[in-house]
Protein backbone atom coordinates (compact mmCIF):
# COMPACT_ATOMS: atom_id res chain seq x y z
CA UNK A 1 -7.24 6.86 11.17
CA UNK A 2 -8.13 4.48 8.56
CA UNK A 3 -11.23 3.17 10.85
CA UNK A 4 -12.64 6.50 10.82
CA UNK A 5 -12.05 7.91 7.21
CA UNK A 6 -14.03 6.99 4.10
CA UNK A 7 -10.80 6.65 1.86
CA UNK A 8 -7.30 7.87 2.01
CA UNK A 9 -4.95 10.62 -0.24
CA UNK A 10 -1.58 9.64 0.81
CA UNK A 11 1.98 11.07 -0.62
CA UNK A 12 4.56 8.75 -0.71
CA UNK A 13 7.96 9.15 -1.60
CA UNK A 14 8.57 5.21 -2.36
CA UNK A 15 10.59 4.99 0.79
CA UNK A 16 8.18 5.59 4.26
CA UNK A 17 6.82 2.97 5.55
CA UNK A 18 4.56 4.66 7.54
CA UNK A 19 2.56 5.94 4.46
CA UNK A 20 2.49 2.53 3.44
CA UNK A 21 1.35 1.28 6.81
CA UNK A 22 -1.93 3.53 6.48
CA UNK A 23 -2.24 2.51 2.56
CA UNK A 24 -2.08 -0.99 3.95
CA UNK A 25 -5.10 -0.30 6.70
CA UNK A 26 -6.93 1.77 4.37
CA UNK A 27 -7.25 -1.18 1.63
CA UNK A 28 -7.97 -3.62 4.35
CA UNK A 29 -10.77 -1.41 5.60
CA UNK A 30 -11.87 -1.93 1.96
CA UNK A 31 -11.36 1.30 1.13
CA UNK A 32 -9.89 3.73 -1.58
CA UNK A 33 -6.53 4.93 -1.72
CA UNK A 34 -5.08 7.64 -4.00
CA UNK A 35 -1.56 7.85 -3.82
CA UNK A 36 0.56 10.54 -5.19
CA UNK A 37 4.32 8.50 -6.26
CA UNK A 38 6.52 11.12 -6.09
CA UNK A 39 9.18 9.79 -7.87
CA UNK A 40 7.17 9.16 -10.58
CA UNK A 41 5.36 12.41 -10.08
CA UNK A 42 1.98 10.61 -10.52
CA UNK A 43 -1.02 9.48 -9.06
CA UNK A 44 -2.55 6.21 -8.00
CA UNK A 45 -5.56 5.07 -7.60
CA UNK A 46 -5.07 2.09 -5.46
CA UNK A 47 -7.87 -0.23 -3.25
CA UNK A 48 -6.96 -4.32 -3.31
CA UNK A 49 -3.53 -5.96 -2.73
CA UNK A 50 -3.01 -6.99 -5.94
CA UNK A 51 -3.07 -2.63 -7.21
CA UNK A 52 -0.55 -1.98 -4.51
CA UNK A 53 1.55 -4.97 -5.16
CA UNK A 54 2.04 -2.88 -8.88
CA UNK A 55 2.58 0.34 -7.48
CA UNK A 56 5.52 -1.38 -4.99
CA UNK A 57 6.94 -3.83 -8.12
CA UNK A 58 7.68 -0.21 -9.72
CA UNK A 59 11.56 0.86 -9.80
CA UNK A 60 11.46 4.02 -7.86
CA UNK A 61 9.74 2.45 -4.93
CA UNK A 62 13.09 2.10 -2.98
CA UNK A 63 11.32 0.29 -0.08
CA UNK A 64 12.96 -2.63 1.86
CA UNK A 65 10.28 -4.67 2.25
CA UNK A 66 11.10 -8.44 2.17
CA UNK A 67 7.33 -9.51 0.60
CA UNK A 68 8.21 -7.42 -1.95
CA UNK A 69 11.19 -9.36 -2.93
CA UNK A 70 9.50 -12.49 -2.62
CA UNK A 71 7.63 -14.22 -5.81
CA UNK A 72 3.72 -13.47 -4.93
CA UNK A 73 3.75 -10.14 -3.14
CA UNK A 74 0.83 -10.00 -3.38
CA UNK A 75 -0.30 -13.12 -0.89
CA UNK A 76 2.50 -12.06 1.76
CA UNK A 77 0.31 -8.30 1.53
CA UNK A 78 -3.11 -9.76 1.61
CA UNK A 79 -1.45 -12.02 4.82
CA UNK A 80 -0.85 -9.11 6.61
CA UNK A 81 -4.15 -7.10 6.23
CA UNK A 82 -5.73 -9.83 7.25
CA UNK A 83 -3.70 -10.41 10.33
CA UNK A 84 -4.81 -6.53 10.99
CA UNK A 85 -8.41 -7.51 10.58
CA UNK A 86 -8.06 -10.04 12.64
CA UNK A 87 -7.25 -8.16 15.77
């Protein structure tokens, strides 16, 4: 999906990590994201690491996600889009 579209509107609920699984290819296509937070009731405008790193530092993301947790979320996220480039 992400190979073939020229950006990405996602809805996320803070918890599926399937949206964030396509937010993650989409950004390491190098392309835009808009997320709607629905917690928040807001939107996102999202397209490097370092935007989405924010977006999952915010309280009502409820995701487990270890990198998250970790000091420098932000390298463990750009680690794995390029691990998906790689393949």
């Amino acid at each position: 999906m992400a190979h073939e579209a020229k950006c990405g509107v996602m809805l996320w609920d803070g918890r599926s990590k399937g949206t964030l699984h396509n937010v993650l290819n989409l950004i390491g296509a190098g392309k835009k994201v808009l997320v709607y937070f629905s917690p928040e009731k807001a939107f996102y405008k999202l397209s490097t690491p370092r935007e989405l790193d924010s977006l999952l530092a915010r309280p009502a993301a409820q995701l487990s996600l270890h990198p998250r947790r970790q000091a420098g979320s932000a390298r463990c996220i750009e680690n794995y889009l390029s691990s998906q480039i790689s393949r």
